[in-house]
Protein backbone atom coordinates (compact mmCIF):
# COMPACT_ATOMS: atom_id res chain seq x y z
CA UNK A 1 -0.18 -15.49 12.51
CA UNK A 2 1.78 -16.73 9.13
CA UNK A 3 4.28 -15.40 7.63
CA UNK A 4 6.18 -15.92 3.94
CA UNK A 5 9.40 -14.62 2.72
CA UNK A 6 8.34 -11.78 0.21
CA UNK A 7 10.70 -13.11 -2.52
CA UNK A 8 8.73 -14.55 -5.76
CA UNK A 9 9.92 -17.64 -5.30
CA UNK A 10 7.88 -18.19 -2.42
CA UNK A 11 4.50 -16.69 -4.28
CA UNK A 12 2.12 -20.09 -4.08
CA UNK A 13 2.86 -19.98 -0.49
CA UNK A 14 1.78 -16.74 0.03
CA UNK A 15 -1.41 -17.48 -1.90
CA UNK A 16 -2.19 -20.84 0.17
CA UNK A 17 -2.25 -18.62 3.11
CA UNK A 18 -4.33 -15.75 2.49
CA UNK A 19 -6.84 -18.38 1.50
CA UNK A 20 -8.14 -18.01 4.93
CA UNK A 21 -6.75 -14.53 6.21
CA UNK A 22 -8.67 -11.64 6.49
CA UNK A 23 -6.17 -9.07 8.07
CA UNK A 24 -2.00 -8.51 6.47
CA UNK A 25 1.25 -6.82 7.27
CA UNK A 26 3.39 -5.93 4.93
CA UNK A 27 7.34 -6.38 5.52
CA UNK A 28 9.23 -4.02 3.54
CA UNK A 29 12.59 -4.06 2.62
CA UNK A 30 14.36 -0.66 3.42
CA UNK A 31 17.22 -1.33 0.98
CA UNK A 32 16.90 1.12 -2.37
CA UNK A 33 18.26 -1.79 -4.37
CA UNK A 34 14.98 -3.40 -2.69
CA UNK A 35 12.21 -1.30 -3.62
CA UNK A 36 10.76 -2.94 -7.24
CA UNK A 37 11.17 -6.27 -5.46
CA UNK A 38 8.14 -4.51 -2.55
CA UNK A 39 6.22 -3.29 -5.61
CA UNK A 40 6.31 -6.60 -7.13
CA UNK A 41 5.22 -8.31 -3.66
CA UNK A 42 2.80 -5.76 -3.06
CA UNK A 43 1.40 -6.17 -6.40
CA UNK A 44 0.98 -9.89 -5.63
CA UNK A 45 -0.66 -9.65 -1.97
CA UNK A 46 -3.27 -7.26 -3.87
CA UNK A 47 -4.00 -9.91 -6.62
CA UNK A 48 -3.99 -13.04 -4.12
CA UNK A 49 -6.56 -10.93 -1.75
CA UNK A 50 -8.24 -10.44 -5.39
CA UNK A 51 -8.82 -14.23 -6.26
CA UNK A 52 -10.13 -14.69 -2.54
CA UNK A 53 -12.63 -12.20 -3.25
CA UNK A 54 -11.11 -10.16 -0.20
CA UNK A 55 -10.79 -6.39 -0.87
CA UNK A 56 -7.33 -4.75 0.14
CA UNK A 57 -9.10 -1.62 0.48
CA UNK A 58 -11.28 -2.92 3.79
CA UNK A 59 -8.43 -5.31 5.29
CA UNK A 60 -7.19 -4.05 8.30
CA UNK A 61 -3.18 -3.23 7.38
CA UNK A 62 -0.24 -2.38 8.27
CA UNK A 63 3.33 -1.28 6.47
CA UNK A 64 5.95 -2.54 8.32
CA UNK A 65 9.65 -1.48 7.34
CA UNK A 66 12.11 -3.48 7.50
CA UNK A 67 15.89 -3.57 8.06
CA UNK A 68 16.20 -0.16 9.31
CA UNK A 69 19.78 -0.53 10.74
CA UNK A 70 21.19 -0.87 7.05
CA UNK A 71 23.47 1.68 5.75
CA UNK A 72 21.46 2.13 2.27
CA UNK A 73 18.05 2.13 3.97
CA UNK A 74 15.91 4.61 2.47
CA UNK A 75 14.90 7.48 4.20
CA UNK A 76 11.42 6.76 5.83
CA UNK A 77 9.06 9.59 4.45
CA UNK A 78 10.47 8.42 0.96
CA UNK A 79 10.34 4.50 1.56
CA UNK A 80 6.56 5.42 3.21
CA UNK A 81 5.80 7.61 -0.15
CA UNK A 82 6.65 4.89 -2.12
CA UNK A 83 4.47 2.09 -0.28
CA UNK A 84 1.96 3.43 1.26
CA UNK A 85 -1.22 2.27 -0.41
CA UNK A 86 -4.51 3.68 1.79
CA UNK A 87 -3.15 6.05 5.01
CA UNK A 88 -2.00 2.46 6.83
CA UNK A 89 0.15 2.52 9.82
CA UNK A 90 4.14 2.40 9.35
CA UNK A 91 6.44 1.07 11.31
CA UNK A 92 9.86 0.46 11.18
CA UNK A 93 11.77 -2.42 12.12
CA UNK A 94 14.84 -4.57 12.53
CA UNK A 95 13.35 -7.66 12.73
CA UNK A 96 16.80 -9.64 13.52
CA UNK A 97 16.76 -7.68 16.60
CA UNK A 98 13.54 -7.94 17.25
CA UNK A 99 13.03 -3.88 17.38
CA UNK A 100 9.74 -2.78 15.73
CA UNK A 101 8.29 -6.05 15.72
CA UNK A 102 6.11 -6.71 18.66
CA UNK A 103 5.09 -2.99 18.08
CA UNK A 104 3.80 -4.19 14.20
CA UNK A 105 1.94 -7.17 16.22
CA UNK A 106 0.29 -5.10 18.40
CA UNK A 107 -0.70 -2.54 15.50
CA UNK A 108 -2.30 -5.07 13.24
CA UNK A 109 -4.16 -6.96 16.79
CA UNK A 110 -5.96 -2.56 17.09
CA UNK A 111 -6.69 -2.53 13.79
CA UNK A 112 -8.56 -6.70 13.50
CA UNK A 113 -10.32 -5.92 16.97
CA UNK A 114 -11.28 -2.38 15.83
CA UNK A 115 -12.46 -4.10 12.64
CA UNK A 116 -14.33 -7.11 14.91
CA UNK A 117 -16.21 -4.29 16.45
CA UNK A 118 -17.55 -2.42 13.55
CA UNK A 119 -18.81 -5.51 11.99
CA UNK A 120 -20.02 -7.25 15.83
């Protein structure tokens, strides 16, 4: 597992390590303020997969959001309108407490063995 902050600043490393991944989470911030800042990181986990000749339509994916315990979260179905990309699973999350994370683990480890066994 490898992980990147989704800020722009930290794009190359992003890249470097979906060289070799074939399975993604995505970490959403729940702030409003947040949301072009997801669209823009989303936007660059599709063209990284792109160059790696990886498909995000037949990764196995999951939308994770973030920072649920803020007072300017979005409301879920809205924040889920706005990034879901292909029926993925959602899950929220306060990462600093921990809550939702394990759960997002778990979520992408179905969907990579489910995947393992369609192609095995």
């Amino acid at each position: 597992m490898y992980t990147v902050p989704g800020q722009v600043f930290y794009e190359a490393s992003r890249k470097l390590i979906l060289e070799r991944r074939r399975r993604s989470h995505f970490v959403a911030d729940s702030q409003e303020e947040r949301l072009d800042a997801n669209f823009e990181t989303m936007e660059n986990l599709q063209e990284h997969l792109r160059e790696h000749n990886l498909k995000f339509e037949t990764i196995p994916y999951v939308l994770q959001l973030n920072k649920r315990d803020l007072p300017n979260a979005m409301v879920v179905p809205e924040l889920t309108k706005q990034l879901r990309k292909k029926g993925e699973p959602v899950l929220e999350a306060v990462a600093v407490t921990g809550q939702g994370v394990f759960e997002t683990l778990r979520e992408v480890a179905k969907l990579v063995l489910a995947e393992l066994k369609k192609s095995g």
